[in-house]
Protein backbone atom coordinates (compact mmCIF):
# COMPACT_ATOMS: atom_id res chain seq x y z
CA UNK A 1 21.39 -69.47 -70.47
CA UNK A 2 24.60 -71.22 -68.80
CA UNK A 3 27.61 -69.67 -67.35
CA UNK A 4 31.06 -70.48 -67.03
CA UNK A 5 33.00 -69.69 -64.11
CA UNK A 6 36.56 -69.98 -63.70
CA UNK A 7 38.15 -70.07 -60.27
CA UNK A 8 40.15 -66.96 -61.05
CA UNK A 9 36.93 -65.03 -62.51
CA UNK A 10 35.30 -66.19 -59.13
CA UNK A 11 37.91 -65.06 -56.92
CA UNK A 12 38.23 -61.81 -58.91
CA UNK A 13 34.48 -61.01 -58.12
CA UNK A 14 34.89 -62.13 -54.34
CA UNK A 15 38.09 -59.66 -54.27
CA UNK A 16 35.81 -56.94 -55.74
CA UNK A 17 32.71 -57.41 -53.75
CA UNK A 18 34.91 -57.30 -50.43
CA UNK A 19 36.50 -54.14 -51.58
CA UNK A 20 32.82 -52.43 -51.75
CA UNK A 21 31.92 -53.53 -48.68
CA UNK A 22 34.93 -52.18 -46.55
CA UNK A 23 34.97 -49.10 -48.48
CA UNK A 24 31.13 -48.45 -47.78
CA UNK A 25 31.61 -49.91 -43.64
CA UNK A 26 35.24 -47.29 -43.61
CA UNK A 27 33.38 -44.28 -45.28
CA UNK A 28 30.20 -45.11 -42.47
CA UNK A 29 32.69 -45.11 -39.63
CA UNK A 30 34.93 -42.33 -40.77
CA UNK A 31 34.67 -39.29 -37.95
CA UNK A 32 33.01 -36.01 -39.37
CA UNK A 33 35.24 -33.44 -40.66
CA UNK A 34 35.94 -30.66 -37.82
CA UNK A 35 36.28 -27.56 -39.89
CA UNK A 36 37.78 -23.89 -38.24
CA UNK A 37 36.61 -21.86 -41.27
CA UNK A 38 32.99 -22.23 -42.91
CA UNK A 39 30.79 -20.85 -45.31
CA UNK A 40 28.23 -20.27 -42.24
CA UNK A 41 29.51 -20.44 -38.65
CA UNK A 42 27.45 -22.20 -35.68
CA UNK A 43 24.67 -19.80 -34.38
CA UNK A 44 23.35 -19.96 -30.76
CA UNK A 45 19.89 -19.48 -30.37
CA UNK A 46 19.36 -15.95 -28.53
CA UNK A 47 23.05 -14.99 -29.63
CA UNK A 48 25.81 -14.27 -27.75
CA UNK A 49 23.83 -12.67 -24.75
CA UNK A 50 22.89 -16.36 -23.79
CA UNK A 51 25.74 -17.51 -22.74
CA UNK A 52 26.69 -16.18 -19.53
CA UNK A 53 23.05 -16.77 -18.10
CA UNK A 54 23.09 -19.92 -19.47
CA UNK A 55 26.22 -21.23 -17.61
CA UNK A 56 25.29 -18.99 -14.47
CA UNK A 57 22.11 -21.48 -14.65
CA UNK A 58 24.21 -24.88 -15.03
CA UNK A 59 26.75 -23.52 -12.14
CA UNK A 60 24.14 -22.30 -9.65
CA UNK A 61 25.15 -25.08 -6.82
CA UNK A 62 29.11 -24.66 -7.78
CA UNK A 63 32.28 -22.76 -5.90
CA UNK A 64 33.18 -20.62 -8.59
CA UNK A 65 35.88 -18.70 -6.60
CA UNK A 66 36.64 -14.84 -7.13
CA UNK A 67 35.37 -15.65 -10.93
CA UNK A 68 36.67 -14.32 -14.21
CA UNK A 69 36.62 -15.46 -18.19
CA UNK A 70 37.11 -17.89 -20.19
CA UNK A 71 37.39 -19.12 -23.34
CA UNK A 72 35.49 -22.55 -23.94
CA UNK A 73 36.75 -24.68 -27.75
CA UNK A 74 33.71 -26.30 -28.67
CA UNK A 75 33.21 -28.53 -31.68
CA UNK A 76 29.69 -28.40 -32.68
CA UNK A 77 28.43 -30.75 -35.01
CA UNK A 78 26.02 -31.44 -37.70
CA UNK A 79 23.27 -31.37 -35.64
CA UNK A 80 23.78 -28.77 -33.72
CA UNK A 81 25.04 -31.08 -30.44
CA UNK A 82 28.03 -29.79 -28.55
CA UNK A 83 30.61 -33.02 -29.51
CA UNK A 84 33.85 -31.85 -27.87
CA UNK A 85 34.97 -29.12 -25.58
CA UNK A 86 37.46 -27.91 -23.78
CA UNK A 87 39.25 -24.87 -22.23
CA UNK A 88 41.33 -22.79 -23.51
CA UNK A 89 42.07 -19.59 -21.85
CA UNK A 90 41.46 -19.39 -17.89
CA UNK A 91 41.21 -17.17 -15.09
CA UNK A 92 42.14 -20.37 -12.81
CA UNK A 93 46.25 -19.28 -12.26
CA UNK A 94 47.79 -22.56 -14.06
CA UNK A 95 49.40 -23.86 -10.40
CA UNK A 96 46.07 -23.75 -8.80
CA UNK A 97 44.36 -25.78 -11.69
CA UNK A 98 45.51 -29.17 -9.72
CA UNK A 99 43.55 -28.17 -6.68
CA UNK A 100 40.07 -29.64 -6.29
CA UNK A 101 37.84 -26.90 -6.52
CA UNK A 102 39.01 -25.56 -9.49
CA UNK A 103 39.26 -29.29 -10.84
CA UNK A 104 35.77 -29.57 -10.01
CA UNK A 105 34.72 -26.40 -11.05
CA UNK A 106 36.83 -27.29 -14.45
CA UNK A 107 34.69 -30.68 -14.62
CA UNK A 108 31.10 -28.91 -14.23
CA UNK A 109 32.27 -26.26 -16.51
CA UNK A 110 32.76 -29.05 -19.63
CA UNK A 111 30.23 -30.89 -18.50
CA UNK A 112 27.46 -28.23 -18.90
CA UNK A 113 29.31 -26.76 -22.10
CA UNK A 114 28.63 -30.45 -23.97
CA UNK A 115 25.01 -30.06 -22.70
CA UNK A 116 24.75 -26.43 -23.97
CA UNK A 117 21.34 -26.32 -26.13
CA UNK A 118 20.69 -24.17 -29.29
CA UNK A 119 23.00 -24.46 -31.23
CA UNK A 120 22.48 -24.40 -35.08
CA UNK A 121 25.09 -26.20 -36.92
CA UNK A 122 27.70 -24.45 -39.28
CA UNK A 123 27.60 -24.97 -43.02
CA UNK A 124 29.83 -25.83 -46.00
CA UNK A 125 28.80 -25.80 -49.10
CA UNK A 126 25.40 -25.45 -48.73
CA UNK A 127 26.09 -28.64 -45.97
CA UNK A 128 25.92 -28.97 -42.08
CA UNK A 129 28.88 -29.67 -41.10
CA UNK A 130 31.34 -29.87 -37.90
CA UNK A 131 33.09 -26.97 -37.26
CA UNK A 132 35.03 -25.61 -34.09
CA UNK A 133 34.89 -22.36 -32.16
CA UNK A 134 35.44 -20.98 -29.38
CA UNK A 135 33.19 -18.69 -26.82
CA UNK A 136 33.92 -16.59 -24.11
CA UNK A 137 32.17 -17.27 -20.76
CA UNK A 138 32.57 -14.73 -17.39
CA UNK A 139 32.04 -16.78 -15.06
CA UNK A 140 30.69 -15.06 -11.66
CA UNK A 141 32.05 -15.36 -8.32
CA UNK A 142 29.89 -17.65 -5.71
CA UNK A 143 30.44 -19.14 -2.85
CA UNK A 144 28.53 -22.23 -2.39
CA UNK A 145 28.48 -22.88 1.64
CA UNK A 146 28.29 -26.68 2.59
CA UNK A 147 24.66 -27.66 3.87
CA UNK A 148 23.94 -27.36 7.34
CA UNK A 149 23.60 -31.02 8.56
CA UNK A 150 20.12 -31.10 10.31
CA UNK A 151 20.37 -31.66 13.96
CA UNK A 152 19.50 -34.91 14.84
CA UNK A 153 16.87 -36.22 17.81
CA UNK A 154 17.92 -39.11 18.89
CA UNK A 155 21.68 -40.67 18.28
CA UNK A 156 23.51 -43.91 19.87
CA UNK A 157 25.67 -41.84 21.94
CA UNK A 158 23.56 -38.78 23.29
CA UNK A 159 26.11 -35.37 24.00
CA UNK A 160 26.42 -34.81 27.34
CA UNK A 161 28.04 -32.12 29.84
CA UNK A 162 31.95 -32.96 30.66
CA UNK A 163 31.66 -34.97 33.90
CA UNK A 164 28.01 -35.89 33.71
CA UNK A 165 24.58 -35.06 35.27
CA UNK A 166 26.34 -34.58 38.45
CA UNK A 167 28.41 -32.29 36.81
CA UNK A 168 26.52 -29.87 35.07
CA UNK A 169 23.94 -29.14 38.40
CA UNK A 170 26.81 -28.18 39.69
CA UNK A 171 27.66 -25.70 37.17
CA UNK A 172 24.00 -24.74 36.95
CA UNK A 173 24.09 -24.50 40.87
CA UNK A 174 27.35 -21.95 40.96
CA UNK A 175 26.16 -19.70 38.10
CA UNK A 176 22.61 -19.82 37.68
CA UNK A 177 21.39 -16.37 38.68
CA UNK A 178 17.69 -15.39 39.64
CA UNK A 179 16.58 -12.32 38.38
CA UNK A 180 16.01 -9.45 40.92
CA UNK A 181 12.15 -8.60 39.23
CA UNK A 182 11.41 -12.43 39.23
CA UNK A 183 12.29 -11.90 43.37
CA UNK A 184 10.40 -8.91 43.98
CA UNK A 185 7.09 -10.55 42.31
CA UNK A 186 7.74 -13.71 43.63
CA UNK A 187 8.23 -15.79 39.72
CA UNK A 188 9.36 -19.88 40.24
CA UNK A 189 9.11 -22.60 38.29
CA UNK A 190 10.51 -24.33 35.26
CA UNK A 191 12.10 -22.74 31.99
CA UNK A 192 12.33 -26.04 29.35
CA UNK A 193 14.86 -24.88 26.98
CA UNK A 194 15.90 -26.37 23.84
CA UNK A 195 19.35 -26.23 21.95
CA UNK A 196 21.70 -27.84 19.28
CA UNK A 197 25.02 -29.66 20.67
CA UNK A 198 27.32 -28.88 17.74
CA UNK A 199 30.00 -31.13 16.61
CA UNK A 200 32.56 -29.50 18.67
CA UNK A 201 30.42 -29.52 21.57
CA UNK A 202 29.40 -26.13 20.94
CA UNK A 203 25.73 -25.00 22.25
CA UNK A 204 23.52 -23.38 19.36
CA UNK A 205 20.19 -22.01 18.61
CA UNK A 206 18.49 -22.04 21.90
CA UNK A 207 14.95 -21.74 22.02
CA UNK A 208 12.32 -21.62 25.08
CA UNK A 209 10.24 -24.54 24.88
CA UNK A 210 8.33 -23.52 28.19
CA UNK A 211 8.30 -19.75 29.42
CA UNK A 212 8.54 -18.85 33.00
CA UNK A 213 9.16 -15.18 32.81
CA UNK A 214 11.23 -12.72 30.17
CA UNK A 215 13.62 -12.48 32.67
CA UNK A 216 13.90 -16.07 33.96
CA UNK A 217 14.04 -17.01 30.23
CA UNK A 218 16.83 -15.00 29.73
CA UNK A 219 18.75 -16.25 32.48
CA UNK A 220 18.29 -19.86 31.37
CA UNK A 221 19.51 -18.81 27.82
CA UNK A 222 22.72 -16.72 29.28
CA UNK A 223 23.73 -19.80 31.86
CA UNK A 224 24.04 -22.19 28.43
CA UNK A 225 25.60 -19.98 26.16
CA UNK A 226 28.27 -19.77 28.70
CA UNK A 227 28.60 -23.38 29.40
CA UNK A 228 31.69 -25.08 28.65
CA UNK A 229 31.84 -27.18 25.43
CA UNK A 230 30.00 -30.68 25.92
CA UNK A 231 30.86 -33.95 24.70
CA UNK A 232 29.61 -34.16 21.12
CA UNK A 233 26.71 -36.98 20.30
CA UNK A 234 27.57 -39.87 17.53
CA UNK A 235 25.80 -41.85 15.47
CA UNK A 236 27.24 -44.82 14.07
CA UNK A 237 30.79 -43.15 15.29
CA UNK A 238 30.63 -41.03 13.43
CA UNK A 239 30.13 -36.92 15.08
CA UNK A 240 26.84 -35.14 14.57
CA UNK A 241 25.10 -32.22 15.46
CA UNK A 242 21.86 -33.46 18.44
CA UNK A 243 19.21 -31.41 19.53
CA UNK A 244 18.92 -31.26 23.16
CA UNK A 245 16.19 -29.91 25.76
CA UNK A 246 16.65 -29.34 30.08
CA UNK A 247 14.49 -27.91 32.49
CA UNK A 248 15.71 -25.29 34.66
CA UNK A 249 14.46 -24.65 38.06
CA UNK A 250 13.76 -21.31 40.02
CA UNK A 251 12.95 -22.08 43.05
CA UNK A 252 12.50 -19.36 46.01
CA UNK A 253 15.35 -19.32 48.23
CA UNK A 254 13.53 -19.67 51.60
């Protein structure tokens, strides 16, 4: 069997064939419909109740202020993922949204929102479809507190006393006191105690390393905790917290 083509008929069929395929490709690429009212709404598995434990879960290590409610818009779509959300009513006072703990807290709020599990898609029609709502969330109060930088051992620049070695026997000379029972019973030697040189110089958590007496130990500990402030140890200039351990003598005054 032969065919005839004309250059019209064939240009007429190219025309047509191009038409299908960019109607198929725009209906493929065309977002979902978001829908506000729905035969079936989205359903959270465990209900309602879940919420708030689930966001107290996703904010454990966040500054969450004094707290309060709000209301998160969520689109969730056909499968049941979270696709879009973001906040609508807040207990964040609208000048204080700029500042960065609330912006952060804002961030990790949406963030675990679009992660929220459980959801079970509304329907239309008998059809999953997209639809938006929106869900309270009280949001508790915490306080998340910085972690304590762990004291180092050994740094470039070591802390020291203001004024040096020199310095500081000096100190230890004028103030150091010896206990009246450690007299009477005759008690000398060496208390080794250990402490943290804060970044301000500050002296922290003393322990005894090497006990002489309860008293003499004492003694050693009261002397440092009223020290002036050292010179703060750095490491790679920059100011860090150093742990740092002296011997202290009683000796028998003769």
């Amino acid at each position: 069997m032969n065919y005839t083509f004309t250059k019209g008929l064939v240009c007429a069929l190219l025309l047509q064939v191009g038409v299908g395929v960019l109607t198929e490709t725009t209906a493929q690429q065309a977002p979902d419909k978001v829908y506000s009212k729905v035969d079936q709404k989205p359903a959270l598995l465990g209900g309602t109740q879940a919420v708030n434990p689930y966001f107290e879960r996703a904010l454990a290590d966040v500054n969450r202020g004094q707290g309060g409610i709000i209301t998160l818009n969520l689109v969730i779509g056909k499968t049941g993922q979270v696709t879009e959300a973001t906040i609508g009513e807040t207990f964040i006072p609208q000048e204080q949204r700029q500042l960065e703990t609330n912006k952060a807290l804002e961030q990790e709020i949406i963030k675990a929102a679009l992660a929220m599990p459980g959801w079970k898609p509304g329907q239309q029609g008998g059809q999953p479809v997209a639809v938006q709502v929106s869900v309270p969330v009280t949001i508790a109060s915490k306080e998340v507190l910085p972690p304590v930088e762990r004291p180092y051992e050994y740094v470039e620049q070591m802390p020291d006393f203001p004024g040096g070695q020199p310095a500081m026997e000096k100190y230890l000379a004028a103030n150091l006191k010896y206990p009246k029972d450690a007299l009477d019973k005759k008690v000398a030697g060496v208390v080794v105690i250990k402490f943290v040189v804060g970044k301000a110089g500050e002296l922290t958590d003393f322990k005894i390393l090497k006990s002489l007496s309860e008293s003499t130990d004492a003694e050693a500990i009261r002397v440092f905790e009223s020290m002036p402030a050292w010179n703060p140890g750095k490491q790679n200039g920059r100011v860090v917290r150093v742990n740092y351990a002296l011997p202290v003598f009683f000796k028998l005054p003769k």
